[in-house]
Protein backbone atom coordinates (compact mmCIF):
# COMPACT_ATOMS: atom_id res chain seq x y z
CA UNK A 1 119.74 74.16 123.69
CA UNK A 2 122.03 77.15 122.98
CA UNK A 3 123.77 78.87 125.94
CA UNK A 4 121.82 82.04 124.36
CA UNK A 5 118.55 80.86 124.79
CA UNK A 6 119.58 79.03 128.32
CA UNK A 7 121.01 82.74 129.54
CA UNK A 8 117.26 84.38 128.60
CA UNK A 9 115.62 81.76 130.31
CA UNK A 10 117.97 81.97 133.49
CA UNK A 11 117.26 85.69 133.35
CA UNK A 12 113.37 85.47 132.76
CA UNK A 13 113.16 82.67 135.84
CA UNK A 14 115.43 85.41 138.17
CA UNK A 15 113.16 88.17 137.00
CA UNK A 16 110.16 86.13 137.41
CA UNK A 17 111.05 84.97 141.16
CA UNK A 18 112.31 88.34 142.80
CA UNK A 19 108.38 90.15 141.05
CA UNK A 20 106.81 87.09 143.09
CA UNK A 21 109.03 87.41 145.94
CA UNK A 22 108.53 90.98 146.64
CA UNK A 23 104.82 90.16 146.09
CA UNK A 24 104.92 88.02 148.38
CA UNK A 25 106.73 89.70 151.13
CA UNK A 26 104.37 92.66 150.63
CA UNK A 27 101.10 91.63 150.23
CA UNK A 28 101.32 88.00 152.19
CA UNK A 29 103.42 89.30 154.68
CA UNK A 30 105.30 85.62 154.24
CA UNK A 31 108.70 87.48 155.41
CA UNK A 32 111.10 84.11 154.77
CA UNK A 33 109.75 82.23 151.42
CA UNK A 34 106.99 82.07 149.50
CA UNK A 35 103.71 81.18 150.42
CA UNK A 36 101.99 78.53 149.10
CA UNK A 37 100.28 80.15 146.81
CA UNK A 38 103.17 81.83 145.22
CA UNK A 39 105.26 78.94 145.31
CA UNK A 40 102.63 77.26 143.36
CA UNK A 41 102.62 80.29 141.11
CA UNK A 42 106.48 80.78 141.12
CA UNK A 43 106.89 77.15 139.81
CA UNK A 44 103.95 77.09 137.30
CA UNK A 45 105.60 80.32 135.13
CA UNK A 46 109.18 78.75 135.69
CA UNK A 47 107.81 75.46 134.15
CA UNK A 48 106.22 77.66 130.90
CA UNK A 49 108.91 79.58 130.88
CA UNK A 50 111.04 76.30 130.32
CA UNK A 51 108.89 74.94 128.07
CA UNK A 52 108.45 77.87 125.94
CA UNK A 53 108.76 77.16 122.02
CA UNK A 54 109.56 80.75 121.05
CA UNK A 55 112.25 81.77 123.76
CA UNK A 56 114.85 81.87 120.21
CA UNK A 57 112.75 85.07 118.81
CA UNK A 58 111.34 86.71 122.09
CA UNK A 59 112.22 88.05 125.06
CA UNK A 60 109.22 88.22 127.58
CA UNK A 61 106.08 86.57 127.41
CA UNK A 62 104.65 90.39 127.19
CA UNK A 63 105.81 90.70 124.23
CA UNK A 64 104.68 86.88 123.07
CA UNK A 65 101.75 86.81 120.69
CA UNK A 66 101.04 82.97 122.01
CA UNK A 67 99.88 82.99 125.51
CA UNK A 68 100.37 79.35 127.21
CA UNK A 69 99.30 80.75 130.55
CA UNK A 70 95.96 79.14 131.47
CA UNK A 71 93.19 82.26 132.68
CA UNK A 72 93.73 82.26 135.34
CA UNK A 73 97.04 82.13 136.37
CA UNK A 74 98.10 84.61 133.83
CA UNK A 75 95.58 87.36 135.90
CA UNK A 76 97.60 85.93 138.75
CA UNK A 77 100.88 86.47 137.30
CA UNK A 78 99.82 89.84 135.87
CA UNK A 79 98.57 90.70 139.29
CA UNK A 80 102.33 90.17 140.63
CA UNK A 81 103.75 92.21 137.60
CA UNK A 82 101.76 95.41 138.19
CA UNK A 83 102.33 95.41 141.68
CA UNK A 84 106.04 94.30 141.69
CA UNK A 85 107.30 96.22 138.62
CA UNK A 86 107.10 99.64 139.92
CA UNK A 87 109.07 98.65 143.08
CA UNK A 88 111.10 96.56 141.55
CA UNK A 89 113.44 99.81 140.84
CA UNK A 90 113.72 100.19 144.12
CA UNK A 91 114.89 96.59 145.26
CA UNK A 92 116.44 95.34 141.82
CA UNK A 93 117.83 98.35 139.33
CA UNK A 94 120.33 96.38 137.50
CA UNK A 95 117.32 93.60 136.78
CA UNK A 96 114.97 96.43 136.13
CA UNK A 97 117.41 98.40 133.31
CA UNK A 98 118.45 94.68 132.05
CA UNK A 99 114.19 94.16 131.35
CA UNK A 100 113.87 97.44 129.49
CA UNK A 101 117.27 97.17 127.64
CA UNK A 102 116.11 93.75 126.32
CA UNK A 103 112.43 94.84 125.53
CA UNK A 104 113.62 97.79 123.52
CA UNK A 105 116.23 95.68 121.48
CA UNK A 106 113.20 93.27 121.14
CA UNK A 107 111.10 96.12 119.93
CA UNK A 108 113.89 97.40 117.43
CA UNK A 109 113.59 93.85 115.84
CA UNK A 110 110.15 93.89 114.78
């Protein structure tokens, strides 16, 4: 595996883990950790995100036209995503800009 493709899926896993995090903290109240649930969550999207075919050509699995999320842990995962992404400004800029910089330069691609 190339370090390229082993720095997007480092990044993906970080961004992945502080959205379930702060979902966590929020709406579990589970103040040290991650619930169960979201542990189970947490290491169900790091596994597909290891596993993923396409990480060479894409960035996010938004922007993936394959979904390998099964039903319903991708309403799960999109449940963290909508409530996580608007704070995650707040608690993680620099991982916020880095997400947007990437999905545009994925965008220009197409």
């Amino acid at each position: 595996m190339s370090k390229n493709i082993e720095k997007k899926i480092a990044f993906e896993k970080q961004l992945l883990g502080e959205m379930i995090a702060l979902y966590c903290r929020k709406k579990h109240k589970h103040l040290e950790g991650l619930c169960e649930s979201c542990q189970g969550l947490q290491a169900y999207a790091y596994e597909r995100t290891e596993r993923c075919p396409f990480m060479e050509t894409k960035t996010f699995c938004s922007n993936c036209k394959v979904h390998c999320y099964q039903v319903e842990k991708r309403e799960e995962i999109r449940k963290v995503m909508r409530f996580s992404g608007p704070r995650m400004l707040l608690v993680h800029p620099l991982l916020v800009f880095r997400h947007v910089y990437e999905s545009k330069k994925e965008n220009r691609r197409r």
